[in-house]
N, C-alpha and C. Protein backbone atom coordinates (compact mmCIF):
# COMPACT_ATOMS: atom_id res chain seq x y z
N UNK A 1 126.63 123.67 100.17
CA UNK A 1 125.19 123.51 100.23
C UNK A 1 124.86 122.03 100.48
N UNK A 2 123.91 121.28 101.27
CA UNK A 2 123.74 120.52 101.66
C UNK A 2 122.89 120.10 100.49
N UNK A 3 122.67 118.65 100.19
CA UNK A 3 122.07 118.58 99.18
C UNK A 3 120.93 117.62 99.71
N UNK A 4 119.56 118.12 98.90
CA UNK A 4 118.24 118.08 99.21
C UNK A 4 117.77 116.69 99.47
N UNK A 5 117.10 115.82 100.55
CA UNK A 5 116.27 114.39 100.77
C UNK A 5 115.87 114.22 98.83
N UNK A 6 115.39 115.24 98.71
CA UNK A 6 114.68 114.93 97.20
C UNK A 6 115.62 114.60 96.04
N UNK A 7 116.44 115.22 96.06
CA UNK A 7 117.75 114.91 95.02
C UNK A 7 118.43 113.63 95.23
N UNK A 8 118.89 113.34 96.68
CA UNK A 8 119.36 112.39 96.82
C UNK A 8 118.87 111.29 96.94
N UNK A 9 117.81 110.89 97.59
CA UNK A 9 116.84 109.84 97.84
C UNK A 9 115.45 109.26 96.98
N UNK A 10 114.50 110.04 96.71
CA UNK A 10 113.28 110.55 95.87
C UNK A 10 113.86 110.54 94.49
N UNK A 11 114.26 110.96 93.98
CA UNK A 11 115.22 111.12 92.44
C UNK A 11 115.49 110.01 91.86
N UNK A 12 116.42 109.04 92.64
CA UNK A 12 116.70 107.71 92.21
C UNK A 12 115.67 106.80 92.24
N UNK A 13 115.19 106.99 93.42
CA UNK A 13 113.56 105.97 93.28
C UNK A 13 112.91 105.98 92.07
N UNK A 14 112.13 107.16 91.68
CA UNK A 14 112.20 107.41 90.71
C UNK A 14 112.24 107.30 89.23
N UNK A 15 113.61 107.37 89.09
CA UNK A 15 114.27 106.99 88.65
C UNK A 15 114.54 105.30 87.79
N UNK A 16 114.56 104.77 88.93
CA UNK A 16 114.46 103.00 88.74
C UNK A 16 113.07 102.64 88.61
N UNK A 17 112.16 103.30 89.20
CA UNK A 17 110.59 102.83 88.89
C UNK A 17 110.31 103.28 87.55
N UNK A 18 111.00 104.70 86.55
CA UNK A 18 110.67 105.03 85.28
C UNK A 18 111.41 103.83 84.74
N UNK A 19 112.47 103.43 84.55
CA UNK A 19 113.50 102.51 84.34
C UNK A 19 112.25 101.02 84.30
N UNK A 20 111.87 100.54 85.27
CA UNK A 20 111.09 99.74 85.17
C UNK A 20 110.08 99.73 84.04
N UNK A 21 108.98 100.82 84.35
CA UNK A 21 108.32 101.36 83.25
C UNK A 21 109.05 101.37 81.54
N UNK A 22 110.23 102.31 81.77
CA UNK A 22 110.32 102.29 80.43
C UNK A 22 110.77 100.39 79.56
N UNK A 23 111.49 100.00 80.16
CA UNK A 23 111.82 98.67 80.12
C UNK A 23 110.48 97.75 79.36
N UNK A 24 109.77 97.94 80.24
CA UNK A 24 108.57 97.28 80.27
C UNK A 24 107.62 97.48 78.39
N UNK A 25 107.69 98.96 78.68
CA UNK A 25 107.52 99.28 77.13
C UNK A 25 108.20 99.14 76.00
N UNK A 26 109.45 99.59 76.24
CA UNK A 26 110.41 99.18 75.27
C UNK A 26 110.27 97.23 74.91
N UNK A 27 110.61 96.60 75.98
CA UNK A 27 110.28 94.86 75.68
C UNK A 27 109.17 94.88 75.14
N UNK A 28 107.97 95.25 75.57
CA UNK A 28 106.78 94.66 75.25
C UNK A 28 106.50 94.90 73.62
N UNK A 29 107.77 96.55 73.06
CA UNK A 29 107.10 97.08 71.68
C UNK A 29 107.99 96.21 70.70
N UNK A 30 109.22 95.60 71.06
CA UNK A 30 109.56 94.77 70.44
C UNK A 30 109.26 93.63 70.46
N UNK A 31 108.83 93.18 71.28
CA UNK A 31 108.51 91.89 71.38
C UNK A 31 107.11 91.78 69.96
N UNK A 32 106.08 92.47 70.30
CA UNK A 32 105.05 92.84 69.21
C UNK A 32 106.12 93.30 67.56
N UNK A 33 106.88 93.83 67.68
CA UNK A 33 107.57 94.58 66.20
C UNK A 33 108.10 92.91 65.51
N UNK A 34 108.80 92.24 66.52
CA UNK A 34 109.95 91.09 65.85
C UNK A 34 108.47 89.89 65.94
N UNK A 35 107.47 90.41 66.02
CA UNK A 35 106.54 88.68 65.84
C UNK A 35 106.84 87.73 66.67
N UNK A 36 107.28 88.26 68.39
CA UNK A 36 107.30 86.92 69.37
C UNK A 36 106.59 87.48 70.67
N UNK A 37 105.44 87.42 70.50
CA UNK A 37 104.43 88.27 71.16
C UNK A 37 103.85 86.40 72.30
N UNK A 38 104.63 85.40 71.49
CA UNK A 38 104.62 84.05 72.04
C UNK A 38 105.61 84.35 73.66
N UNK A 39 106.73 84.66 72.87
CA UNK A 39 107.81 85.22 73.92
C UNK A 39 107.10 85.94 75.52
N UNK A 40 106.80 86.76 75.09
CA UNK A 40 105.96 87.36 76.21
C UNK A 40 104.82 86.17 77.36
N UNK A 41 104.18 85.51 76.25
CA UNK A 41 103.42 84.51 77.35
C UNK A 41 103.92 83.89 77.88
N UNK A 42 105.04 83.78 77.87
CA UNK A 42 105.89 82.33 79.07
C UNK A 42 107.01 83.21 80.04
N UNK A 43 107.02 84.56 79.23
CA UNK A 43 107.87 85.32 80.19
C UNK A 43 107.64 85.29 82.12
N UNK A 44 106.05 85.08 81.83
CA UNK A 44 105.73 85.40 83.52
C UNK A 44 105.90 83.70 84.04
N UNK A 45 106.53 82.72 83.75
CA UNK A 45 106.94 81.67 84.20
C UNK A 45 108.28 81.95 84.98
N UNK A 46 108.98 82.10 84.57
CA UNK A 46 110.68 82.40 85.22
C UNK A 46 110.62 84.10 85.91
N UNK A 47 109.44 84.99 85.65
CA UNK A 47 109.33 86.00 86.80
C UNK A 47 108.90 85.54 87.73
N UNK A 48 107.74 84.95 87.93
CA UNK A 48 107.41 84.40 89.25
C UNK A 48 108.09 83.67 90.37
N UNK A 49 108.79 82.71 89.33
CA UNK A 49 110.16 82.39 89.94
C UNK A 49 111.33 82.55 90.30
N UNK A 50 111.49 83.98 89.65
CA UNK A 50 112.27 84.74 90.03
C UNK A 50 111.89 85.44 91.81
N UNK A 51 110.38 86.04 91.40
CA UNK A 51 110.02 86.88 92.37
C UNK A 51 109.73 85.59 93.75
N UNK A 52 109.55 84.48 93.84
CA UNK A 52 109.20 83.57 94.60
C UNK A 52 111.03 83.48 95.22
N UNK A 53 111.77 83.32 94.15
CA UNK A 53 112.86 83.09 95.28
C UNK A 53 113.47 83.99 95.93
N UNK A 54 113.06 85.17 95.75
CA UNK A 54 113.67 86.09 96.43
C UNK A 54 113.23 86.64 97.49
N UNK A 55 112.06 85.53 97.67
CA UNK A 55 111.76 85.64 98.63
C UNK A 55 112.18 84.83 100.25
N UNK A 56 113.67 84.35 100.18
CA UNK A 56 114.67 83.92 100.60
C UNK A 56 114.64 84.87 102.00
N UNK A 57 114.85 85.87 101.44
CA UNK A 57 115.61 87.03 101.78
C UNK A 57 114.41 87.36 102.89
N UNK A 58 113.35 87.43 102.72
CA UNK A 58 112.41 87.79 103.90
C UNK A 58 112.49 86.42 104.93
N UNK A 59 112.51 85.35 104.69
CA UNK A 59 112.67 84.31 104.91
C UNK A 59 113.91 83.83 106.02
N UNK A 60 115.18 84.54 105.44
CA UNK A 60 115.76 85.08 106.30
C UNK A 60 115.99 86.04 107.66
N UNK A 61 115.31 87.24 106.78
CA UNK A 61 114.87 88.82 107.71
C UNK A 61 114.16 88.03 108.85
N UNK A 62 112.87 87.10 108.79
CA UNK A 62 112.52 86.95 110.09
C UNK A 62 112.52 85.51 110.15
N UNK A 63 113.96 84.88 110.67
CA UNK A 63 114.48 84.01 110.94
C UNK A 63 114.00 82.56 110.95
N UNK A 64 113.11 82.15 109.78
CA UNK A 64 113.33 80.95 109.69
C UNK A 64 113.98 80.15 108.78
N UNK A 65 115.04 81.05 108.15
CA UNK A 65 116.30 80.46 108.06
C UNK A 65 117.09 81.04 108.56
N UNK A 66 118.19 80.22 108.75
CA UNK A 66 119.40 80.66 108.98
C UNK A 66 120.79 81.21 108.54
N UNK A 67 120.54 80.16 107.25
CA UNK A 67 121.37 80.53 106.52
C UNK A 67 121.41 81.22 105.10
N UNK A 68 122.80 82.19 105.06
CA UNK A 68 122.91 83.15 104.15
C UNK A 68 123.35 84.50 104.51
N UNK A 69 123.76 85.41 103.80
CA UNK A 69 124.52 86.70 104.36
C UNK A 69 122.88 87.65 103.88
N UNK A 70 122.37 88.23 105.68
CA UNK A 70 121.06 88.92 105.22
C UNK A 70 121.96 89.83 103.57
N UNK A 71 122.84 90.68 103.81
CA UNK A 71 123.10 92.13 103.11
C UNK A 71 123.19 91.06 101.74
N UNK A 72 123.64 90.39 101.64
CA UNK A 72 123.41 89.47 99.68
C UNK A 72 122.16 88.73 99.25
N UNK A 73 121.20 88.46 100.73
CA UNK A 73 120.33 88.05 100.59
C UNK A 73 119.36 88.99 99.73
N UNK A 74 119.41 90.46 100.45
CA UNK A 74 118.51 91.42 100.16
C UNK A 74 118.87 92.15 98.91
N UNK A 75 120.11 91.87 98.30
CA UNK A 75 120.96 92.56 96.86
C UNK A 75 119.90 91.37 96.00
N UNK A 76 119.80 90.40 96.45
CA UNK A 76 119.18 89.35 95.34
C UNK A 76 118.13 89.47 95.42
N UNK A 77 117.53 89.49 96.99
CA UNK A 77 116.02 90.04 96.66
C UNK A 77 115.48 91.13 95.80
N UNK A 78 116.18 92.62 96.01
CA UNK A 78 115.33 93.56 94.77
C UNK A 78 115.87 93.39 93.61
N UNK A 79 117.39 92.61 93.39
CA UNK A 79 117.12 92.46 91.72
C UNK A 79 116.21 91.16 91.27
N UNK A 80 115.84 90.18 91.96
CA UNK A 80 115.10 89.12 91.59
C UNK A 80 113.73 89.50 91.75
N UNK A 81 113.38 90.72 92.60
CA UNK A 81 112.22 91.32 91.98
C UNK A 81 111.41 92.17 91.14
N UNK A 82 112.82 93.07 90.72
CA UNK A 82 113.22 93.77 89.79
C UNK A 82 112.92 93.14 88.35
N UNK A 83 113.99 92.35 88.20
CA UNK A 83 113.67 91.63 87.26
C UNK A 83 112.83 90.31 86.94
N UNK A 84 112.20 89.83 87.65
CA UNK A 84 110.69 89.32 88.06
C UNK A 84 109.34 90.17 87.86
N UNK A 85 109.78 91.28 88.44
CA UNK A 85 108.52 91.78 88.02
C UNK A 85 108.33 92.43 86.33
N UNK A 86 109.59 92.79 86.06
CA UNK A 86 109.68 93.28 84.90
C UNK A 86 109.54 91.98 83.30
N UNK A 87 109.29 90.81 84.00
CA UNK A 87 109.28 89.82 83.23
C UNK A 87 108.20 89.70 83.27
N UNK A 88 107.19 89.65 84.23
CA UNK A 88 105.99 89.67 84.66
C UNK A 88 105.19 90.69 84.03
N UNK A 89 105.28 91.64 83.78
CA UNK A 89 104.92 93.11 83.13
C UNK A 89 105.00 93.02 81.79
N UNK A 90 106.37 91.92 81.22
CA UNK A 90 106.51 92.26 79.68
C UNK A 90 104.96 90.61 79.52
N UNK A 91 105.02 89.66 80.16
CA UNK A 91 103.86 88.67 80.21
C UNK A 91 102.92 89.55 80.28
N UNK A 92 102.63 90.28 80.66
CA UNK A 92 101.08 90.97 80.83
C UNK A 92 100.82 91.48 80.00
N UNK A 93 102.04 92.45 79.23
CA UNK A 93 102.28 92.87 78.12
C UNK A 93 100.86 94.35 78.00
N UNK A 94 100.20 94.38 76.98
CA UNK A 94 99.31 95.09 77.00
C UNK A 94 98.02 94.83 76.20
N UNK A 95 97.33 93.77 76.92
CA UNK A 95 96.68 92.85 76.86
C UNK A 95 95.41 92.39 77.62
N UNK A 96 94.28 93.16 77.27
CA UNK A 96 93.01 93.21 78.42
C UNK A 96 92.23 91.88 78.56
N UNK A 97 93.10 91.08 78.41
CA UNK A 97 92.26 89.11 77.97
C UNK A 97 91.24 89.09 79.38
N UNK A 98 91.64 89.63 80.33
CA UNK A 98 91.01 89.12 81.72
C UNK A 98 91.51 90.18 82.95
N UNK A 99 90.17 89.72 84.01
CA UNK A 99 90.43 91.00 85.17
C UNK A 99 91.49 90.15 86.30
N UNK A 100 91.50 89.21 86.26
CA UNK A 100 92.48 88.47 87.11
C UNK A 100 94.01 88.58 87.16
N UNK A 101 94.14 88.50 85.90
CA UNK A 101 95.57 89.11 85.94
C UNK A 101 95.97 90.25 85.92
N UNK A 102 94.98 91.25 85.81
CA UNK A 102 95.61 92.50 85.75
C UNK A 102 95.86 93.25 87.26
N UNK A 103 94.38 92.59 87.94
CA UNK A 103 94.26 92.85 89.48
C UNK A 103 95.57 92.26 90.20
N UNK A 104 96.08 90.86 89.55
CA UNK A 104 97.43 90.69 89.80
C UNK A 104 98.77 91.47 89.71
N UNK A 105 98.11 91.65 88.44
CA UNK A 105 99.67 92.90 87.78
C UNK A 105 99.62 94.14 88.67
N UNK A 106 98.44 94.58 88.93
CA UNK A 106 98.48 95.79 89.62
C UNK A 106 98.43 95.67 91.30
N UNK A 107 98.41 94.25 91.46
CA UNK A 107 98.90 94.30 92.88
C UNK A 107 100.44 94.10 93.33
N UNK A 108 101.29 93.50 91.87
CA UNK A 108 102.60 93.75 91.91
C UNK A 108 102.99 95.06 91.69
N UNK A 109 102.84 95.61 90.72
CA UNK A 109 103.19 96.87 90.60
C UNK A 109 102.65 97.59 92.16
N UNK A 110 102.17 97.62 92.87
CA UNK A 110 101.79 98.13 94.00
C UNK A 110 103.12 97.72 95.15
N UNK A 111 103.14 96.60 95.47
CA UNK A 111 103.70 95.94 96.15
C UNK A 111 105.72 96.31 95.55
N UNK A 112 105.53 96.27 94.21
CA UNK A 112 106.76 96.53 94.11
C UNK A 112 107.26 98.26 94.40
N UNK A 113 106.54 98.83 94.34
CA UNK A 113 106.60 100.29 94.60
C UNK A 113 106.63 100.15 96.13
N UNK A 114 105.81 99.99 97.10
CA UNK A 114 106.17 99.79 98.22
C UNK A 114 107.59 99.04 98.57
N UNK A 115 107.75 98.40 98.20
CA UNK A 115 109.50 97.34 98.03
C UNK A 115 110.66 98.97 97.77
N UNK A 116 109.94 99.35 96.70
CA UNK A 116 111.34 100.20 96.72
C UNK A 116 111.39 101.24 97.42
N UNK A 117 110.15 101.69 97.89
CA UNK A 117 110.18 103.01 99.23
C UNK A 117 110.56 102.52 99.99
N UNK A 118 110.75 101.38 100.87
CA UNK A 118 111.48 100.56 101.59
C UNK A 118 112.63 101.15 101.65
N UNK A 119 112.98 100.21 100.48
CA UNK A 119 115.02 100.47 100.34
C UNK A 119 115.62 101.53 99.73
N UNK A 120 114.65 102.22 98.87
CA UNK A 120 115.71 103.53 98.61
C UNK A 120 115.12 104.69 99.20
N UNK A 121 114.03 104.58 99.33
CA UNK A 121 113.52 106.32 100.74
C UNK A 121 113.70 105.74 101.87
N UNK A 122 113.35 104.85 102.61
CA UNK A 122 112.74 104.83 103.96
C UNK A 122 114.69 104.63 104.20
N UNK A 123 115.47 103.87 104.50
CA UNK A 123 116.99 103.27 104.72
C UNK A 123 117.92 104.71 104.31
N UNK A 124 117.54 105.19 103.16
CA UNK A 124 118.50 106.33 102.99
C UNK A 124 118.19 107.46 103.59
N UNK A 125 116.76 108.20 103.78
CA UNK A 125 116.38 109.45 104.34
C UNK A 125 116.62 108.72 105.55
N UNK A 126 116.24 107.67 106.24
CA UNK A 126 117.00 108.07 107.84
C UNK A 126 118.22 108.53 108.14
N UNK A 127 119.30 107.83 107.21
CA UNK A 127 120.30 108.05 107.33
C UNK A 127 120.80 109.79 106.64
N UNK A 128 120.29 110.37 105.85
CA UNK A 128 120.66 111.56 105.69
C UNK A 128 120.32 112.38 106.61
N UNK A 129 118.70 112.40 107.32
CA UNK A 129 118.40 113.04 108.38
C UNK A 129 119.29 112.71 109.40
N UNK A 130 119.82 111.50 109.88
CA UNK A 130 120.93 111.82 110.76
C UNK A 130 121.90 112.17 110.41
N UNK A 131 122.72 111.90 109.21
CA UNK A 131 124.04 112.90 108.98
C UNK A 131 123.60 114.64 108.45
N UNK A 132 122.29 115.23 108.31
CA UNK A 132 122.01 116.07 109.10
C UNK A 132 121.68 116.72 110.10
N UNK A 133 121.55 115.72 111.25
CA UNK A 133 121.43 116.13 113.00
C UNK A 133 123.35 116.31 113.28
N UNK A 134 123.73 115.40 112.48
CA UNK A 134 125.71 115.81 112.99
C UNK A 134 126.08 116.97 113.05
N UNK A 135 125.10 117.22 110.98
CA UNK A 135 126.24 118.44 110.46
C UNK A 135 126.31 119.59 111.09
N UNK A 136 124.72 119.63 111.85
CA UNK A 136 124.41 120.99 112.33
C UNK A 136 124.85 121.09 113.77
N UNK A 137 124.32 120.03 114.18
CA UNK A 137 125.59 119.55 115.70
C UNK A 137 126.90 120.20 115.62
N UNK A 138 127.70 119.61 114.16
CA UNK A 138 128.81 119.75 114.35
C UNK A 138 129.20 121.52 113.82
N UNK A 139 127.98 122.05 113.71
CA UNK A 139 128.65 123.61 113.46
C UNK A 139 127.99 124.35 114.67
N UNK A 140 127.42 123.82 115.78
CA UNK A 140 127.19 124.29 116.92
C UNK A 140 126.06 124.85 117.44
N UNK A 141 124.81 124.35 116.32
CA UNK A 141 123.49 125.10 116.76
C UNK A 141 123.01 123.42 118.22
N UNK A 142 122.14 124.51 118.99
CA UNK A 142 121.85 123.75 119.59
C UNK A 142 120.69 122.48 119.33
N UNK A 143 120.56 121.47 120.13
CA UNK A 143 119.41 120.14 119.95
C UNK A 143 118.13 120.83 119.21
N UNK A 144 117.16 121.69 119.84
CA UNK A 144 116.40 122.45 119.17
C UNK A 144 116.69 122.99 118.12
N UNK A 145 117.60 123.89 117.72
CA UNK A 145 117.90 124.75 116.19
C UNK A 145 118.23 123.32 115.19
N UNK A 146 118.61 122.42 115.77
CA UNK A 146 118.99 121.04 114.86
C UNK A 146 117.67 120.60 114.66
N UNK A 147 117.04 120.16 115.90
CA UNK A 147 115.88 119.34 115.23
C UNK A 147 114.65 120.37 114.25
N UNK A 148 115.26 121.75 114.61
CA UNK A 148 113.73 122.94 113.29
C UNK A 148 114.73 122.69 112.55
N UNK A 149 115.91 122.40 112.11
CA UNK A 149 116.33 122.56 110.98
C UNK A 149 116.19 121.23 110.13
N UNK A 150 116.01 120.19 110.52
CA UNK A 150 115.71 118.84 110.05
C UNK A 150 114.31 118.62 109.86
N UNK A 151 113.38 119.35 110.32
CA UNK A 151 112.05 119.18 111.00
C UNK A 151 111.44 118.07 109.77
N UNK A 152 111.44 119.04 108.73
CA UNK A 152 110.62 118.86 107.47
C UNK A 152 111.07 117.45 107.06
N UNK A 153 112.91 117.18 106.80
CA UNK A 153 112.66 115.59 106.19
C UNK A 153 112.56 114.67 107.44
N UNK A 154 112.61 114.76 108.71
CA UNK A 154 112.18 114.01 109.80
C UNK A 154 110.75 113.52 109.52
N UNK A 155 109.78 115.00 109.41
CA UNK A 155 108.27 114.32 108.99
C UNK A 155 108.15 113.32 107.62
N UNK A 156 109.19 113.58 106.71
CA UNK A 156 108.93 112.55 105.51
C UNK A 156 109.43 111.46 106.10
N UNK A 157 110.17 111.18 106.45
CA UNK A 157 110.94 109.90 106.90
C UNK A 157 109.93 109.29 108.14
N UNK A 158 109.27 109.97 108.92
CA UNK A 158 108.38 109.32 109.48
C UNK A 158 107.22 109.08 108.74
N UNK A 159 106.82 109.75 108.03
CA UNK A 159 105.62 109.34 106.52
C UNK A 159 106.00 107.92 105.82
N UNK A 160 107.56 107.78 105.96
CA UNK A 160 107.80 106.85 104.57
C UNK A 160 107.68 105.63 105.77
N UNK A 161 107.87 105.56 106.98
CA UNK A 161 108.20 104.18 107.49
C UNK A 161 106.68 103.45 107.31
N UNK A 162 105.55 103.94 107.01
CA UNK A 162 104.41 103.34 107.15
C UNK A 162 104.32 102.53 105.75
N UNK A 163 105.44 102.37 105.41
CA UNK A 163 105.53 101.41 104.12
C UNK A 163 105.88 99.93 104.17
N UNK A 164 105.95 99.91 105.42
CA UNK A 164 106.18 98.31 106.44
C UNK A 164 104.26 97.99 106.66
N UNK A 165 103.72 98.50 106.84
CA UNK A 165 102.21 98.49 106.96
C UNK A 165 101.27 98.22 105.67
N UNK A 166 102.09 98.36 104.98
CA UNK A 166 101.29 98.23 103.18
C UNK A 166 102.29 96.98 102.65
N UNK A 167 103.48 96.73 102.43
CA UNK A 167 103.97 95.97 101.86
C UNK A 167 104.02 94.59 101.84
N UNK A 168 103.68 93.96 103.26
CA UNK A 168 103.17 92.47 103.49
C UNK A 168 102.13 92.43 102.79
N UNK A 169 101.31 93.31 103.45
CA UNK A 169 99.58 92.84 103.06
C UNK A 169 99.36 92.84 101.81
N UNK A 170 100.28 93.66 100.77
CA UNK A 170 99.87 93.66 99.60
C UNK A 170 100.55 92.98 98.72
N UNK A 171 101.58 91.99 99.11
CA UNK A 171 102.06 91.11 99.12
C UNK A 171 101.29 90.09 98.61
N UNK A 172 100.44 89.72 100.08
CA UNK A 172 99.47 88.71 100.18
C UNK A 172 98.53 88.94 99.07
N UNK A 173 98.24 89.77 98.65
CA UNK A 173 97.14 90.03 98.43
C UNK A 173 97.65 89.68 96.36
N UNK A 174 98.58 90.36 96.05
CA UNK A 174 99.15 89.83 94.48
C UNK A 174 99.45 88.98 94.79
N UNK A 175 99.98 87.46 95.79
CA UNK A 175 100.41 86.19 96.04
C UNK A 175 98.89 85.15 95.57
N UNK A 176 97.38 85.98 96.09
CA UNK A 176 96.37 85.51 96.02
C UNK A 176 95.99 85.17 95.00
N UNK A 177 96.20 86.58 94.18
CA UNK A 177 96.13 87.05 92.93
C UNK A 177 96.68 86.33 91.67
N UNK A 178 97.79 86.13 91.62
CA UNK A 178 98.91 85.16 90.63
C UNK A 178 98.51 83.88 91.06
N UNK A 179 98.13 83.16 92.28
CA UNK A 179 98.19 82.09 93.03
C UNK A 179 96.32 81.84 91.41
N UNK A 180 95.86 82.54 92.31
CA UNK A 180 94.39 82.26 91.45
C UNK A 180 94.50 82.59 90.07
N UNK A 181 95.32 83.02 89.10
CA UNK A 181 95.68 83.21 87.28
C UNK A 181 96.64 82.08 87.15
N UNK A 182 97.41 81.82 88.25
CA UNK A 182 98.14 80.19 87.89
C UNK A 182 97.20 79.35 87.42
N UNK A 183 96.12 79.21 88.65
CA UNK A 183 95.23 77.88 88.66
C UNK A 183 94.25 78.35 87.94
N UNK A 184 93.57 79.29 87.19
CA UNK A 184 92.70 79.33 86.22
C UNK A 184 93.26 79.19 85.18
N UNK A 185 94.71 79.35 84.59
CA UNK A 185 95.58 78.64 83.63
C UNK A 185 95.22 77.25 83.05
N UNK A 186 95.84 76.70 84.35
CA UNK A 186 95.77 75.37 84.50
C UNK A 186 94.04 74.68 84.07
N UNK A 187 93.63 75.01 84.64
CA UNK A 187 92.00 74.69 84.56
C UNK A 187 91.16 74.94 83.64
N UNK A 188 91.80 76.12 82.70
CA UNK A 188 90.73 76.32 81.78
C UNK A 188 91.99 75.96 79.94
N UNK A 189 93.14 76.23 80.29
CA UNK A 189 93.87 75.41 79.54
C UNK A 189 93.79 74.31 78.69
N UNK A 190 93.95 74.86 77.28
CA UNK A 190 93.22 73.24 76.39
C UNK A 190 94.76 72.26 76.27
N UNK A 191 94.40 71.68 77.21
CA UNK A 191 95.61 70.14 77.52
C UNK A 191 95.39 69.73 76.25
N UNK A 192 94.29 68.99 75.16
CA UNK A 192 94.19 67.99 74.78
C UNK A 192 95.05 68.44 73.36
């Protein structure tokens, strides 16, 4: 039995986004239980910086650098956003102080969900839909009986590529976001 786009692809996504989630809760309920709820406010210092350098890796992808191996570039990119954002999340913690950061938080959490339909639906369902155009190839139905038999995850896999169309922009848009809760930090911050 061939095993399902959804099992294999969809599942793990999933999967790592509950993983995120649960993470997120689990840190944030200890962090509140052990009395370092301090801990949490500086957490989103070294996420950002996390999530800023991994941004290397795009940096790379469209060549204004040169150097670096793209395939280690991009292993560092989703765990440095991975765990960037999840540092970022335990900083946000659960905490309604202001609409700025949350419009932030929820434009990462956006942006990071798009990040991972990227790399674990959009990269893997192509590739299963073609090692299902082989299999059926290779048991002798013809181009047509192959492509009705693929039909259905062909249309998801063309659904998922429009995740190149959301993921810059919303990018920009939590970059704006954090960019403007940095500098209202800074600005409204009692220095003295």
């Amino acid at each position: 039995m061939i095993t399902s786009l959804w099992r294999r692809h969809v599942l793990p996504f999933t999967l790592l986004l509950g993983l995120l989630a649960a993470a997120t809760l689990i840190g944030d309920y200890f962090l509140h239980r052990l009395n370092l709820v301090w801990v949490g406010r500086y957490l989103g210092i070294p996420g950002t910086i996390l999530i800023i350098a991994s941004l290397v890796y795009s940096l790379r992808k469209r060549k204004f650098i040169s150097t670096g191996n793209p395939k280690t570039l991009l292993n560092l990119h989703e765990i440095g956003t991975w765990l960037g954002s999840l540092m970022v999340l335990l900083h946000a913690g659960i905490h309604f102080n202001a609409i700025l950061p949350w419009l932030a938080t929820v434009a990462m959490g956006v942006n990071v969900i798009s990040g991972m339909v990227g790399k674990l639906l959009l990269d893997r369902s192509r590739r299963h839909v073609q090692g299902e155009r082989e299999h059926f190839a290779l048991r002798g139905l013809s181009l047509p009986e192959v492509e009705q038999a693929v039909f259905w995850d062909a249309v998801a896999v063309d659904a998922m590529k429009m995740w190149r169309k959301v993921h810059i922009p919303i990018f920009i848009v939590f970059a704006t976001l954090a960019l403007g809760h940095i500098l209202s930090i800074f600005l409204f911050w009692g220095w003295s």
